[in-house]
N, C-alpha and C. Protein backbone atom coordinates (compact mmCIF):
# COMPACT_ATOMS: atom_id res chain seq x y z
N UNK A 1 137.49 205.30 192.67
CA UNK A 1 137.98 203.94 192.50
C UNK A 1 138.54 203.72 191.09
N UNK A 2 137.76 204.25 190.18
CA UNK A 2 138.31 204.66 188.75
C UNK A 2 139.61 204.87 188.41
N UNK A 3 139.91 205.77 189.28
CA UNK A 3 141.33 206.72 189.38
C UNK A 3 142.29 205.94 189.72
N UNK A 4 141.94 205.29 190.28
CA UNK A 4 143.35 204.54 191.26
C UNK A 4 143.02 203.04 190.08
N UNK A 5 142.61 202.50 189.21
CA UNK A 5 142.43 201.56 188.18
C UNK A 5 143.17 201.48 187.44
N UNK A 6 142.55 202.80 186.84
CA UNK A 6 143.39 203.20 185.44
C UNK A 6 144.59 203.76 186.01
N UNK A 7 145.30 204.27 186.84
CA UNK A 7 146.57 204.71 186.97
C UNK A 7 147.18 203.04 187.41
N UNK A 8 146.80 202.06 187.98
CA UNK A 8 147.62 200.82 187.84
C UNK A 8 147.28 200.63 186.26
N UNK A 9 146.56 200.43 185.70
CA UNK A 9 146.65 199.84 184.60
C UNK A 9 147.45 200.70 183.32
N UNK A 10 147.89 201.88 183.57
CA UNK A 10 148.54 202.77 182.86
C UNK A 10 149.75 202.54 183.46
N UNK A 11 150.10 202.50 184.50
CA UNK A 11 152.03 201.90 184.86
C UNK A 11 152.17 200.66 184.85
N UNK A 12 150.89 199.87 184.45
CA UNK A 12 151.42 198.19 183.71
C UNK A 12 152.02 198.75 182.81
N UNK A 13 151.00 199.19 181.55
CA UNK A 13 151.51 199.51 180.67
C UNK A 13 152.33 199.81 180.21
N UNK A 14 153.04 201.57 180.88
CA UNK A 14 154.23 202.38 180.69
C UNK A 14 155.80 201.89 181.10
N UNK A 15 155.50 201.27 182.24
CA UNK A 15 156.67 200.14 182.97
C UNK A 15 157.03 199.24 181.95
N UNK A 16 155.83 198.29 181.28
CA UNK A 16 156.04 197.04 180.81
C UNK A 16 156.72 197.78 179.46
N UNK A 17 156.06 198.64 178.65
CA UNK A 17 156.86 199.11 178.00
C UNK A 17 158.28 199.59 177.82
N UNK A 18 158.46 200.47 178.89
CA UNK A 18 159.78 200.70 179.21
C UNK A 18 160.67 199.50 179.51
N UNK A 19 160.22 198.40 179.97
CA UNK A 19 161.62 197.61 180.53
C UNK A 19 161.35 196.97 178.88
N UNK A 20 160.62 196.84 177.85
CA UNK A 20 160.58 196.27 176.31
C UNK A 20 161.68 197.25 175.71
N UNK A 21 161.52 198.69 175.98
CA UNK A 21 162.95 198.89 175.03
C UNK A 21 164.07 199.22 176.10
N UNK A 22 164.59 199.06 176.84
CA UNK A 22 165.32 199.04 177.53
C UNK A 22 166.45 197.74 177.20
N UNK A 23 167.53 197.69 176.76
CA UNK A 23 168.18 196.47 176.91
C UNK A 23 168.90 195.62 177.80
N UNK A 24 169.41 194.60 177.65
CA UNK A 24 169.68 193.74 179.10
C UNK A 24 168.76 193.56 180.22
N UNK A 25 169.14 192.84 180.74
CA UNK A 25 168.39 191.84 181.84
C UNK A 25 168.01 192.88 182.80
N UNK A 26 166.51 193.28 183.11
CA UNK A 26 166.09 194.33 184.33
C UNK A 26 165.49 193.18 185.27
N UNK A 27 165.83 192.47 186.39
CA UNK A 27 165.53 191.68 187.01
C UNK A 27 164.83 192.30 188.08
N UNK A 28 163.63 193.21 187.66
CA UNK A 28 163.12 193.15 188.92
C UNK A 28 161.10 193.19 188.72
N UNK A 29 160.44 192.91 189.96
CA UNK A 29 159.38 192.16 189.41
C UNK A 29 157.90 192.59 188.86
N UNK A 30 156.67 192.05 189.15
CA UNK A 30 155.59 193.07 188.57
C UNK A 30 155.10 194.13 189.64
N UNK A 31 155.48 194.04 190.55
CA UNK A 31 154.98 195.14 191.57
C UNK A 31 155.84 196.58 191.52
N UNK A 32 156.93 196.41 191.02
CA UNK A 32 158.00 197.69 190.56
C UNK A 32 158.14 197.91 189.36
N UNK A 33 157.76 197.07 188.45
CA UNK A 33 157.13 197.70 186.57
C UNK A 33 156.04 198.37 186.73
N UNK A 34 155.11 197.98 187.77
CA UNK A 34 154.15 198.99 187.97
C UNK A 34 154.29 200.66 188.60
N UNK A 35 154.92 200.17 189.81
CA UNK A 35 155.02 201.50 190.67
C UNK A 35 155.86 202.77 189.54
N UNK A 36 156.83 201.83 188.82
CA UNK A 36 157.88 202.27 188.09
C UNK A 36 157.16 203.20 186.89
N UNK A 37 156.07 202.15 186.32
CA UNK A 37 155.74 203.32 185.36
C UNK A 37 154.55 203.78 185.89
N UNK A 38 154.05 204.19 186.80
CA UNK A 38 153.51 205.01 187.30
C UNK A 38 154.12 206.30 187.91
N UNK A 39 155.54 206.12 188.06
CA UNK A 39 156.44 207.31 187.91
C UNK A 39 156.51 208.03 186.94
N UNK A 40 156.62 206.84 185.88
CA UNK A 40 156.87 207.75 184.77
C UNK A 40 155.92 208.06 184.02
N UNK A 41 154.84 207.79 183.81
CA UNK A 41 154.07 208.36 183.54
C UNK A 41 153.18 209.80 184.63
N UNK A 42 153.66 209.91 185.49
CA UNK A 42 153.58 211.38 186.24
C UNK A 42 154.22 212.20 185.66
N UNK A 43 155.56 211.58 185.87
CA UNK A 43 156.45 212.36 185.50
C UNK A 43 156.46 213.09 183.66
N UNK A 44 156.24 212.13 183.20
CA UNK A 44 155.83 212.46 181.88
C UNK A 44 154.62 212.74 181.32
N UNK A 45 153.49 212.99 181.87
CA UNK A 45 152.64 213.93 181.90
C UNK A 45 152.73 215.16 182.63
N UNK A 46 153.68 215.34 183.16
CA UNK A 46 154.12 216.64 183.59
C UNK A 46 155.22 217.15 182.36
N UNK A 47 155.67 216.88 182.43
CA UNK A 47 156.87 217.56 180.86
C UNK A 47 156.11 217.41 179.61
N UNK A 48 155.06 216.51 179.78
CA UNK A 48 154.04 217.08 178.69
C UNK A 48 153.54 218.13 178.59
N UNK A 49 152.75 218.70 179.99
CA UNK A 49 151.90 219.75 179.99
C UNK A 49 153.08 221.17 180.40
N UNK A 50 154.00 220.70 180.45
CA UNK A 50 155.31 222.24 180.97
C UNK A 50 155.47 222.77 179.14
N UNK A 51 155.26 221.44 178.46
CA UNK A 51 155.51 221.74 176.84
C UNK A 51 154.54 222.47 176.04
N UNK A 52 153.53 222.35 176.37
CA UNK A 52 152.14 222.22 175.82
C UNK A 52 151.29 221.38 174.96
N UNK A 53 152.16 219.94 175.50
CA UNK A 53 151.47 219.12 174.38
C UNK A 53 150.93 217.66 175.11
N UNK A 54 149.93 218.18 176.07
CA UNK A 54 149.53 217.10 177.09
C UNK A 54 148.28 216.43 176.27
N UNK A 55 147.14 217.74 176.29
CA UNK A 55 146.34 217.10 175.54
C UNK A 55 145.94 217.88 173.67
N UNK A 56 146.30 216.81 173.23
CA UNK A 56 145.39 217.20 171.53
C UNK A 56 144.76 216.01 171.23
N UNK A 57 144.28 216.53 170.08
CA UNK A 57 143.41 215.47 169.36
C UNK A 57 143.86 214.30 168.93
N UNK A 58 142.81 213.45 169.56
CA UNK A 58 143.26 211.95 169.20
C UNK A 58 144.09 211.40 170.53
N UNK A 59 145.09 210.50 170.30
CA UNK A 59 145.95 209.99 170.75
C UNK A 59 147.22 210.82 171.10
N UNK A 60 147.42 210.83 172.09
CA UNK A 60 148.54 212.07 173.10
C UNK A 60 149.93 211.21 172.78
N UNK A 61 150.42 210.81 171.20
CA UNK A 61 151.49 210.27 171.29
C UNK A 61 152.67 210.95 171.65
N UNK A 62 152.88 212.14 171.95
CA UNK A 62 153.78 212.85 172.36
C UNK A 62 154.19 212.20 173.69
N UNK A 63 153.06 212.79 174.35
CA UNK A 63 152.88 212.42 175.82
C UNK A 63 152.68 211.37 176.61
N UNK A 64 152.58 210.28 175.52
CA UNK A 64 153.35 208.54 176.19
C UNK A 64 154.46 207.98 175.47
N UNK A 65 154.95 209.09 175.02
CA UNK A 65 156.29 209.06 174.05
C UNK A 65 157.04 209.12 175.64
N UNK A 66 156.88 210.40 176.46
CA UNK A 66 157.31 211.00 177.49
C UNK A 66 156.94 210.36 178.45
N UNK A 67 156.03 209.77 178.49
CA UNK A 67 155.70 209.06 179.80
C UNK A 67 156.80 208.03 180.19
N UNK A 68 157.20 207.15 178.54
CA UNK A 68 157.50 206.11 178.41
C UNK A 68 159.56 205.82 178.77
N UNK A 69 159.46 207.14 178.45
CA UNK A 69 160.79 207.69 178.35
C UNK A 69 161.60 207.45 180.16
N UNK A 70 160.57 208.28 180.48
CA UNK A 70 160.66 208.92 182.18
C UNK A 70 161.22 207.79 182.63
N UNK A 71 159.57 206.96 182.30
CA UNK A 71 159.43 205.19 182.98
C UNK A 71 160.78 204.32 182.21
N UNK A 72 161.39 204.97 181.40
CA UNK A 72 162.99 204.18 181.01
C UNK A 72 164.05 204.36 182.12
N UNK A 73 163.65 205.77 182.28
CA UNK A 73 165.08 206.46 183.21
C UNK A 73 164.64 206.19 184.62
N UNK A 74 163.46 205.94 185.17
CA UNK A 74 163.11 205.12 186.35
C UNK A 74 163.52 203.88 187.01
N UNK A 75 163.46 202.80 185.86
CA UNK A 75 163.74 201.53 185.76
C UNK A 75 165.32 201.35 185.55
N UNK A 76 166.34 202.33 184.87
CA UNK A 76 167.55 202.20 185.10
C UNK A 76 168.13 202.80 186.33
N UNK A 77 167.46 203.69 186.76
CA UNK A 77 167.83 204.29 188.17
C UNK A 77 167.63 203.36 189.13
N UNK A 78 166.53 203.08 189.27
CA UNK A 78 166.15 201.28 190.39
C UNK A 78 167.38 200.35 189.99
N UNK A 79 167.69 200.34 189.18
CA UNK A 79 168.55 199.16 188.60
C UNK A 79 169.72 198.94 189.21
N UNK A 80 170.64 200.41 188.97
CA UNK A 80 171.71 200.76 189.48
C UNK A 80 171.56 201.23 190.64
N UNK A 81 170.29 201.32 191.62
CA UNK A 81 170.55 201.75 192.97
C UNK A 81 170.38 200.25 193.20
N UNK A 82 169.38 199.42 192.82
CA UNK A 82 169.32 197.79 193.49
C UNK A 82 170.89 197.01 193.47
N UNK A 83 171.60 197.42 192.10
CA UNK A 83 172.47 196.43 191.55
C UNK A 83 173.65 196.79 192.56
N UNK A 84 174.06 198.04 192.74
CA UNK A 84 175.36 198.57 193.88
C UNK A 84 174.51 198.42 195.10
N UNK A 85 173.91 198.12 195.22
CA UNK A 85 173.40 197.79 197.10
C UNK A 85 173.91 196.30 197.34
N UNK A 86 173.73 195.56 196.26
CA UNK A 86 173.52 194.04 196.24
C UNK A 86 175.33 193.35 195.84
N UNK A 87 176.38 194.97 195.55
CA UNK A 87 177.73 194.47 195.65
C UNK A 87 178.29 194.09 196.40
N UNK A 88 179.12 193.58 196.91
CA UNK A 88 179.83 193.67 197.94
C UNK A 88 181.45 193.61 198.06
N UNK A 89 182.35 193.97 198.77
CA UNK A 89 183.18 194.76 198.90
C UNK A 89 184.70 193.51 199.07
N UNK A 90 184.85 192.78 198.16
CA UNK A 90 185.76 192.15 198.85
C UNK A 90 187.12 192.62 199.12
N UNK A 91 187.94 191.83 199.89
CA UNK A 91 188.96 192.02 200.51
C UNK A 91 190.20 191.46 200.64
């Protein structure tokens, strides 16, 4: 039950972060800042540990450097798949 806690409360985090440096308007809501950085933080604890710098001492700033990153390129990918779905084609 732990597990599944802290991984929502770690893609609040990583999401909420990511859409903070991200610029312009990301209009979308708290249930996909979550899922979102819970991507990226997979994802970026995986290119942490492919590096070798998942875990050291202290604080793993590398590796929510990377988390945070992922969870950037997540949230612009949603963006631009939501934003061209929601065009439409006039005539």
């Amino acid at each position: 039950m732990w597990d599944i806690i802290s991984t929502i409360v770690t893609g609040l985090i990583v999401g909420a972060l990511a859409r903070f440096f991200l610029r312009g308007n990301q209009n979308i809501g708290m249930l996909w800042t979550i899922i979102l950085g819970i991507v990226g933080a997979f994802v970026g604890s995986f290119i942490a540990g492919a590096l070798g710098v998942a875990q050291t001492g202290g604080i793993d700033w590398i590796r929510w450097i990377l988390m945070i990153v992922a969870a950037m390129v997540a949230v612009s990918i949603y963006i631009g798949v939501t934003r061209g779905s929601s065009r439409q084609v006039s005539r």
